[in-house]
Protein backbone atom coordinates (compact mmCIF):
# COMPACT_ATOMS: atom_id res chain seq x y z
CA UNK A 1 -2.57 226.72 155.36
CA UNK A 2 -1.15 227.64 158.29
CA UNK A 3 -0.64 224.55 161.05
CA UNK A 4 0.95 227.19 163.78
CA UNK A 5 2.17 226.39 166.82
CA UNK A 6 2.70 222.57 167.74
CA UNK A 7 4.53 221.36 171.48
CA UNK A 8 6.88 218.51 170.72
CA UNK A 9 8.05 215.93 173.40
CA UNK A 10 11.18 217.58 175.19
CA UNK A 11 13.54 215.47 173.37
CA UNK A 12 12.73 216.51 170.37
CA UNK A 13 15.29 219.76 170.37
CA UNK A 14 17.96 218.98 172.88
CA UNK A 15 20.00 221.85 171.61
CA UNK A 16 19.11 225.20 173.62
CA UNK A 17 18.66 227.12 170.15
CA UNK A 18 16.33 227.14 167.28
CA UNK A 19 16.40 225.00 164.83
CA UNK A 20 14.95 226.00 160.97
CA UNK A 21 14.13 223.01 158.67
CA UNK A 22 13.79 224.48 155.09
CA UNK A 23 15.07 224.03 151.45
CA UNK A 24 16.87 226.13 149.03
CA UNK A 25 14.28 226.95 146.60
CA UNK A 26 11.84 227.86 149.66
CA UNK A 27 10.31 231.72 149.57
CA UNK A 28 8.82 231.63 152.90
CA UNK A 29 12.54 229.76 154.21
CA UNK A 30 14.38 232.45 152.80
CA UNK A 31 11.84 235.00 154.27
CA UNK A 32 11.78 233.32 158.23
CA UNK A 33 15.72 232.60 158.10
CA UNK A 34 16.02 236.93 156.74
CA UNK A 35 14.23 237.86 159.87
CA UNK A 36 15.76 235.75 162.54
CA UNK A 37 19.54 237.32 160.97
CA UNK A 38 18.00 240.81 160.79
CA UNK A 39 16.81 239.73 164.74
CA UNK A 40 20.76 238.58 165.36
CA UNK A 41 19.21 235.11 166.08
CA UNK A 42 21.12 232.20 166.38
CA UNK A 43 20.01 229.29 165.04
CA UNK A 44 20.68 225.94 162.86
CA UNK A 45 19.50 226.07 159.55
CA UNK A 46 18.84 221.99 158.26
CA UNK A 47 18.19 221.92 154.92
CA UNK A 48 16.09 218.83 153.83
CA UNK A 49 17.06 218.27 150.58
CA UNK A 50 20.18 217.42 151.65
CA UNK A 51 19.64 215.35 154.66
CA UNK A 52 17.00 212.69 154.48
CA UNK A 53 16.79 211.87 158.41
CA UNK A 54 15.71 215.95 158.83
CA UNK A 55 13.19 215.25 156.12
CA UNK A 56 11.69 212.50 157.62
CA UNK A 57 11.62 214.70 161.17
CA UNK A 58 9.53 217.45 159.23
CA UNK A 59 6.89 214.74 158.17
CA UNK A 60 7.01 213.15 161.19
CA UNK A 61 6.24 216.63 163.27
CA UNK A 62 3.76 217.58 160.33
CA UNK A 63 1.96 214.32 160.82
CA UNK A 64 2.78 213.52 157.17
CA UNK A 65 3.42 216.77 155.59
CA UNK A 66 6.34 217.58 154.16
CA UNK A 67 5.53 221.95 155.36
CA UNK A 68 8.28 224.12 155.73
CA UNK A 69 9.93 225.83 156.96
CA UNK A 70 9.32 224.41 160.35
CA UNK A 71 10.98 225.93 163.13
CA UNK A 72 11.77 223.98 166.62
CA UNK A 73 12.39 226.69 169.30
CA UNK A 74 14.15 225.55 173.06
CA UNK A 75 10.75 225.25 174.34
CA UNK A 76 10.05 222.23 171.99
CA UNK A 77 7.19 224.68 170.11
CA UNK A 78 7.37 224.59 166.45
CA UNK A 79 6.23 227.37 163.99
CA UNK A 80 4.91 225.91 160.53
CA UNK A 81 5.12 228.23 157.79
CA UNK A 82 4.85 231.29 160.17
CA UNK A 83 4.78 235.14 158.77
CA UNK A 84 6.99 237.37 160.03
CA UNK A 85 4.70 238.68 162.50
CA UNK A 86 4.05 235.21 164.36
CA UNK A 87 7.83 234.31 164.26
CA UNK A 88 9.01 237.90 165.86
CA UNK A 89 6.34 237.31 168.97
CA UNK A 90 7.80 233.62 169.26
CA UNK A 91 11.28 235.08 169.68
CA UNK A 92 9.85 238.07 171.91
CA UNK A 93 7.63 234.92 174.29
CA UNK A 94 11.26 233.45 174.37
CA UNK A 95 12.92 236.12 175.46
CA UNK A 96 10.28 237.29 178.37
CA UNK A 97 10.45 233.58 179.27
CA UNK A 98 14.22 233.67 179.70
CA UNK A 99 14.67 230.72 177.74
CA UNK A 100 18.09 230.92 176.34
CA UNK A 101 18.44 232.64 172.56
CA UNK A 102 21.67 233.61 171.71
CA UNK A 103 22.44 236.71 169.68
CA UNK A 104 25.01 236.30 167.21
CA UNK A 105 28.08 238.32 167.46
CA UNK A 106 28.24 241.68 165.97
């Protein structure tokens, strides 16, 4: 199942990057956090076995699903369990938007 693309209330990601909840043991996390390095990317990886509050914000956005990864761009969109091809044109509509995504340093 793939939810797609959800619009959050604007104080849901105050930061101006992307934020990637996910777990350790978590293919498709491992697969979405690959591409947005490969992409020089930055963003905040929260992993939710370790924090409890960023679990509950994953069930809370997944209106009671615990699905991941889920990805909160600067827009307030999310991305639920995206492929690689629907996570690269949510960077690209970012950057043709000129909302702020900040490459990582080389």
């Amino acid at each position: 199942m793939r939810p797609g693309r959800k619009t959050l209330m604007a104080k849901d990601n105050k930061s101006h990057k992307i934020i990637l909840y996910g777990a350790n043991w978590c293919g498709d996390c491992h697969r979405s956090r690959q591409l947005l390095d490969d992409l020089k990317v930055e963003y905040e990886y929260i992993d939710i076995e370790k924090d409890s509050e960023a679990a509950k914000k994953v069930v809370e956005i997944n209106k009671g699903y615990q699905s991941i990864p889920t990805i909160v761009f600067p827009d307030n969109h999310v991305l639920v369990e995206p492929s690689n091809d629907e996570l690269k044109k949510e960077i690209d509509h970012l950057k043709d938007k000129n909302i702020i995504v900040v490459h990582k340093q080389m």
